[in-house]
N, C-alpha and C. Protein backbone atom coordinates (compact mmCIF):
# COMPACT_ATOMS: atom_id res chain seq x y z
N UNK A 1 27.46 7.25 118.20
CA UNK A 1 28.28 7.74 117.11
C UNK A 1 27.56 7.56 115.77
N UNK A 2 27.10 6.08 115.37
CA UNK A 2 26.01 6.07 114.45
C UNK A 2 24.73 7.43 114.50
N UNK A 3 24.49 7.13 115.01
CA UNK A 3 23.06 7.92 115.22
C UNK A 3 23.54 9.86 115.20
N UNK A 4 24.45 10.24 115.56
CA UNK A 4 25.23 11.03 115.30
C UNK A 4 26.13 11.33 113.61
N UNK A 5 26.38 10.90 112.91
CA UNK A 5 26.55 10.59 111.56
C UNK A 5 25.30 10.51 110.87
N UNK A 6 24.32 9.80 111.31
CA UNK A 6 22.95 9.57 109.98
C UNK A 6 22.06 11.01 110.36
N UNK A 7 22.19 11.57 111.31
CA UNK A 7 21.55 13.13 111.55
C UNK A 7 22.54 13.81 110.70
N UNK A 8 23.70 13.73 110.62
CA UNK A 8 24.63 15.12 109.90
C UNK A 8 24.58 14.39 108.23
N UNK A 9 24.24 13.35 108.36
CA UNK A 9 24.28 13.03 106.22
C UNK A 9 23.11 13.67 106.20
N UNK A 10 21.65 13.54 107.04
CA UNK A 10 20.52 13.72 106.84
C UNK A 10 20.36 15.09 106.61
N UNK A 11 21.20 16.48 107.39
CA UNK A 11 21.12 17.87 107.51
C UNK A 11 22.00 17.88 106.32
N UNK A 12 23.37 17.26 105.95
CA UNK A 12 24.12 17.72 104.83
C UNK A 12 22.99 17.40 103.50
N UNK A 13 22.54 15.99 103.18
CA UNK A 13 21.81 16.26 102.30
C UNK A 13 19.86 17.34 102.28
N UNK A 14 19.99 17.16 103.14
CA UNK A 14 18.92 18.40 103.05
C UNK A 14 18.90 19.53 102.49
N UNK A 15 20.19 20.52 103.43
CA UNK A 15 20.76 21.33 102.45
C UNK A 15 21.60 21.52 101.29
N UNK A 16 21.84 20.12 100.76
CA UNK A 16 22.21 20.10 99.43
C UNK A 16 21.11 20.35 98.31
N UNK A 17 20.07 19.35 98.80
CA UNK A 17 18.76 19.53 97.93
C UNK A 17 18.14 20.97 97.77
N UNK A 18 18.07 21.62 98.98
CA UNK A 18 17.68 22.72 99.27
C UNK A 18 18.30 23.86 98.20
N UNK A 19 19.73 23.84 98.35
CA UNK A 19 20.91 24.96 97.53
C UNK A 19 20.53 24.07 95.78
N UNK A 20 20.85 23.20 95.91
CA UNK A 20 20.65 23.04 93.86
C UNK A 20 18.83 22.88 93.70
N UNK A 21 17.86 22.84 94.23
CA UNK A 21 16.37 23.28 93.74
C UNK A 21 16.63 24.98 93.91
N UNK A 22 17.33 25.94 94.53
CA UNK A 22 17.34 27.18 94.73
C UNK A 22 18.27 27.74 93.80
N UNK A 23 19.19 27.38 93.29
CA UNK A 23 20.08 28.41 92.44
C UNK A 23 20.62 27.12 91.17
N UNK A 24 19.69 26.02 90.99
CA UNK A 24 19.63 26.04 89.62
C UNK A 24 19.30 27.00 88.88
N UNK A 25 19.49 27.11 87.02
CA UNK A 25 19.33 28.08 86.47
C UNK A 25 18.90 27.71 85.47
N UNK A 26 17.76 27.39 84.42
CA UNK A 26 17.80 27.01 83.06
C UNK A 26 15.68 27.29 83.03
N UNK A 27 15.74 26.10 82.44
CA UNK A 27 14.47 25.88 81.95
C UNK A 27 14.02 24.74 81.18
N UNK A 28 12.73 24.78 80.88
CA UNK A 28 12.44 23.54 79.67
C UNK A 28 11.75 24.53 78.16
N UNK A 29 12.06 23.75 77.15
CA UNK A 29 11.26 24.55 76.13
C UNK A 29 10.37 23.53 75.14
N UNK A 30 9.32 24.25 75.07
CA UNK A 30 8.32 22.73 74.62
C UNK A 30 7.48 23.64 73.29
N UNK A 31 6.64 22.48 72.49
CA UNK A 31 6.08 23.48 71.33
C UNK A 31 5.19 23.64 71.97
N UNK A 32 3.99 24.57 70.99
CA UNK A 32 2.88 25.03 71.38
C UNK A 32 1.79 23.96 71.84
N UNK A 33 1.65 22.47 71.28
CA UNK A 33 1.04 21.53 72.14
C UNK A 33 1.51 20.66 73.37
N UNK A 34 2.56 21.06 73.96
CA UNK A 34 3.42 20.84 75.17
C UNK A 34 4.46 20.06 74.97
N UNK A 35 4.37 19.07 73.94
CA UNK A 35 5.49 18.20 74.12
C UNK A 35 6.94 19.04 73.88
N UNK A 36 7.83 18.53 74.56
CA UNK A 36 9.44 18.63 74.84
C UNK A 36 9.91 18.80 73.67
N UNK A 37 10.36 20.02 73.45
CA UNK A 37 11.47 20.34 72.47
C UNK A 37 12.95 19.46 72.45
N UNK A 38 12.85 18.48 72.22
CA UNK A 38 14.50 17.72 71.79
C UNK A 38 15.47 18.02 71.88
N UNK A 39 16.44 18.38 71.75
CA UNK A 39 17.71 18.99 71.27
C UNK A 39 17.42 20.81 70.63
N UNK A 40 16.67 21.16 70.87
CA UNK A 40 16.54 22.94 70.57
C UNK A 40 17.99 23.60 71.48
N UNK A 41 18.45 24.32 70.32
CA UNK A 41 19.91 25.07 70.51
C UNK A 41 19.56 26.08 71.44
N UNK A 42 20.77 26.07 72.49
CA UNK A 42 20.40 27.25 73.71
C UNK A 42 21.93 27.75 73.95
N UNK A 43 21.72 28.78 73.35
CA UNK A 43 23.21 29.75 73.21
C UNK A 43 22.49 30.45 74.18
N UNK A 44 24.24 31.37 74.64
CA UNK A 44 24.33 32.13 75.79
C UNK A 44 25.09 33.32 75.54
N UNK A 45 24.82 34.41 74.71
CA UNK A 45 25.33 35.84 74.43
C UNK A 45 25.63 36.57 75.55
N UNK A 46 26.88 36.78 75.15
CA UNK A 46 27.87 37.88 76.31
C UNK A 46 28.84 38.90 75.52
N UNK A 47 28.10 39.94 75.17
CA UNK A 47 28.61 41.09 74.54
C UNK A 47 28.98 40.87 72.99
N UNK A 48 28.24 40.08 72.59
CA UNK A 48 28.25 39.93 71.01
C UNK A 48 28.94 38.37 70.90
N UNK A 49 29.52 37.66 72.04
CA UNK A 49 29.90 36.60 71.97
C UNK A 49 29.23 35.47 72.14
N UNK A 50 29.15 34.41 71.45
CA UNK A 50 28.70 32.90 72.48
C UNK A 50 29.23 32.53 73.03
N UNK A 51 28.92 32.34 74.64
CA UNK A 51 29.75 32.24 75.56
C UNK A 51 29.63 30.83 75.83
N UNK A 52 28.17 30.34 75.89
CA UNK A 52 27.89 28.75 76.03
C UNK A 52 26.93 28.29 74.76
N UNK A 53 27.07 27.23 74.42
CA UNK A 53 26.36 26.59 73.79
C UNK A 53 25.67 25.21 74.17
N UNK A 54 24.17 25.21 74.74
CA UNK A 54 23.43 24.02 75.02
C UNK A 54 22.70 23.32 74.13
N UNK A 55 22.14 22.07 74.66
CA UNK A 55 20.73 21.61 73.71
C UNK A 55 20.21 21.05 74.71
N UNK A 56 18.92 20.90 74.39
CA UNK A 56 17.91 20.55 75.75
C UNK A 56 17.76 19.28 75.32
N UNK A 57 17.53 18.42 76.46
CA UNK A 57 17.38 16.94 76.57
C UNK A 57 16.08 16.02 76.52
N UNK A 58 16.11 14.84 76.72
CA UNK A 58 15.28 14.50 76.11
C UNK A 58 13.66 14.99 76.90
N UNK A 59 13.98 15.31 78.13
CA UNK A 59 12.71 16.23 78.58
C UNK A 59 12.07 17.73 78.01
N UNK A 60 13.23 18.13 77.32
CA UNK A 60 13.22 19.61 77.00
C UNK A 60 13.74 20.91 77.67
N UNK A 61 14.97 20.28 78.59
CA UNK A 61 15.56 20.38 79.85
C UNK A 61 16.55 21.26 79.22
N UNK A 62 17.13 22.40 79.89
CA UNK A 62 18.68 23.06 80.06
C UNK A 62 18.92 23.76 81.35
N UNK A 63 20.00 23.33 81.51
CA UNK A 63 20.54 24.25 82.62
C UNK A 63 21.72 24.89 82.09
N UNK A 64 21.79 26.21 82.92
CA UNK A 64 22.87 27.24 82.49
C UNK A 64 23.76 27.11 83.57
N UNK A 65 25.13 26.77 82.95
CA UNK A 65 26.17 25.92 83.74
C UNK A 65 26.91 27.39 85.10
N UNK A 66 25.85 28.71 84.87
CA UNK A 66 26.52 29.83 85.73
C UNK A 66 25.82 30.77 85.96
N UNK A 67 25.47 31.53 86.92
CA UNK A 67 25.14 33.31 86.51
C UNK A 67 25.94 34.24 86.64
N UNK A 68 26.99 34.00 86.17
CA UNK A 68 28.27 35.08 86.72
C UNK A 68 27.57 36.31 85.49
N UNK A 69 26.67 36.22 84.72
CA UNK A 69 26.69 37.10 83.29
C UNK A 69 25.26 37.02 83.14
N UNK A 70 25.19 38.64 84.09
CA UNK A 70 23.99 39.55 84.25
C UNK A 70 23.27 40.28 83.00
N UNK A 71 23.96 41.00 81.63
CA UNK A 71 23.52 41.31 81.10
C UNK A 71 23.72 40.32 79.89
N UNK A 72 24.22 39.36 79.81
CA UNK A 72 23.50 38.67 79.02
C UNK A 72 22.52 38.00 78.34
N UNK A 73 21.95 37.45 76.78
CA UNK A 73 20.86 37.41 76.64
C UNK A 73 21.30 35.40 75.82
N UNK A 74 19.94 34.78 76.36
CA UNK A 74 19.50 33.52 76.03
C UNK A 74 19.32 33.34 74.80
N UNK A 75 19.41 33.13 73.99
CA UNK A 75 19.06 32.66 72.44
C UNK A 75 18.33 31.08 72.24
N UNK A 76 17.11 30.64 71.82
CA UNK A 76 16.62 29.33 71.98
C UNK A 76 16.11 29.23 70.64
N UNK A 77 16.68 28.18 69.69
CA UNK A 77 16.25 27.89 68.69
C UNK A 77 16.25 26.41 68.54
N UNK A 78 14.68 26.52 67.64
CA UNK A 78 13.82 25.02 67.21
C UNK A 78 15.11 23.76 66.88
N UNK A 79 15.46 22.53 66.98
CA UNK A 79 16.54 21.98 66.57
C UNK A 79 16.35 21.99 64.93
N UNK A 80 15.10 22.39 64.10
CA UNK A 80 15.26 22.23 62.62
C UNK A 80 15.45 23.63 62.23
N UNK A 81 15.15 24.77 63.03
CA UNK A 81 15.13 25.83 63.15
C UNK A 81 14.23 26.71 61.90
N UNK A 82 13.67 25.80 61.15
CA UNK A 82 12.67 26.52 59.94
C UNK A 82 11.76 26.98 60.41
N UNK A 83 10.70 26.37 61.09
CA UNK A 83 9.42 26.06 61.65
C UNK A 83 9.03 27.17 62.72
N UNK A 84 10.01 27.14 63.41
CA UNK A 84 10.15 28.16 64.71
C UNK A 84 10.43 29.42 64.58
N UNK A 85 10.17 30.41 65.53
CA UNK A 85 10.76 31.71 65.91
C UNK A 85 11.46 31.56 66.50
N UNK A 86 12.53 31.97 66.68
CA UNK A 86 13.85 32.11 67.61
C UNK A 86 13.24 32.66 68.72
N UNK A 87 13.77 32.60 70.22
CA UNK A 87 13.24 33.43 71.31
C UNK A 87 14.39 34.11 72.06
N UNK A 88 14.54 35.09 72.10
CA UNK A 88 15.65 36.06 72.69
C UNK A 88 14.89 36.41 73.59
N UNK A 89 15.99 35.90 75.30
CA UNK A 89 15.26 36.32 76.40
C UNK A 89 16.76 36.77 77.52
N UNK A 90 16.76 38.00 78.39
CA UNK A 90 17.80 38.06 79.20
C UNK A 90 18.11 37.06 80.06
N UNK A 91 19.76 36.61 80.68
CA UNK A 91 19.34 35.46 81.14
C UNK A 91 19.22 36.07 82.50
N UNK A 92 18.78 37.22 83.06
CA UNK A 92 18.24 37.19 84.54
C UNK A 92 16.68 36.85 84.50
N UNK A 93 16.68 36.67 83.21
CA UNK A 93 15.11 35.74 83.80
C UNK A 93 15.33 34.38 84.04
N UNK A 94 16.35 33.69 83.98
CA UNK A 94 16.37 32.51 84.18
C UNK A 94 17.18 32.17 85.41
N UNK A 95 17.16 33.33 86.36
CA UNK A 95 17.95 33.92 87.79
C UNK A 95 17.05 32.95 88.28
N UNK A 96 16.14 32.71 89.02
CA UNK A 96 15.56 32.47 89.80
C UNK A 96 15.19 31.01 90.38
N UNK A 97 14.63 30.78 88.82
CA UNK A 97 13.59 29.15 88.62
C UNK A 97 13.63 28.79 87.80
N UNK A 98 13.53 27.84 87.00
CA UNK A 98 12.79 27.19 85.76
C UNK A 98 12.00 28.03 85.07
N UNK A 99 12.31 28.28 84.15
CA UNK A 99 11.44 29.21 83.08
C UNK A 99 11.05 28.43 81.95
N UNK A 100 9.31 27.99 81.74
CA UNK A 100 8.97 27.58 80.75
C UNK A 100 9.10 28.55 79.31
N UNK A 101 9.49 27.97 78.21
CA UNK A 101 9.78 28.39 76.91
C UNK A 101 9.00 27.90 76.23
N UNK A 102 7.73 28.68 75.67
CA UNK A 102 7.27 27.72 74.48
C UNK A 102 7.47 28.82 72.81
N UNK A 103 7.53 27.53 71.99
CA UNK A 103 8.71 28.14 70.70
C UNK A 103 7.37 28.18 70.23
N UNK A 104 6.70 29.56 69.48
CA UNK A 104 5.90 29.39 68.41
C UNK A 104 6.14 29.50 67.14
N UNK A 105 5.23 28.91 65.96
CA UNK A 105 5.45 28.95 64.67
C UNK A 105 5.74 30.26 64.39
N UNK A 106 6.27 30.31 62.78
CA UNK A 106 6.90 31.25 61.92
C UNK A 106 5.18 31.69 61.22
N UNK A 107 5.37 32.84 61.27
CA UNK A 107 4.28 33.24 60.48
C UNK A 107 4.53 33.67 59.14
């Protein structure tokens, strides 16, 4: 019965790991010399609306809490927001995998 139980936690967590590395959704956003963007604002536009509002962590981390909202577009701005370009990206690019973001300077 043991040995029967530690095979089915072992298959349940397998495919747990399996389903959230596969249909997580976000990214990291870092400057142009790699280090981790802080707290950089990560709005989530849905037909002229903000639908979510993130900030990336102390890795430079966000995840997008859904993909129910196909034609929507990502908005990622610097946390001082002077310095930076804003980056407008659809969020079916962030369908898949982890999408690196890097924010470049304002020219």
């Amino acid at each position: 019965m043991t040995k029967l139980y530690l095979r089915m936690m072992i298959i349940f967590g397998t495919v747990l790991l399996w389903a959230s590395a596969c249909f997580a959704s976000g990214g990291k956003v870092t400057y142009p010399d790699g280090t981790p963007v802080v707290g950089a604002e990560v709005n989530v536009h849905l037909q002229e609306v903000d639908k979510y509002k993130l900030t990336t962590d102390a890795n430079g981390r966000f995840t997008l809490p859904t993909m129910d909202f196909f034609d929507a577009f990502v908005q990622i701005k610097a946390p001082d927001g002077l310095d930076y370009a804003t980056v407008n990206l659809p969020a079916e690019v962030f369908d898949k995998s982890n999408v690196s973001v890097v924010l470049q300077p304002m020219r």
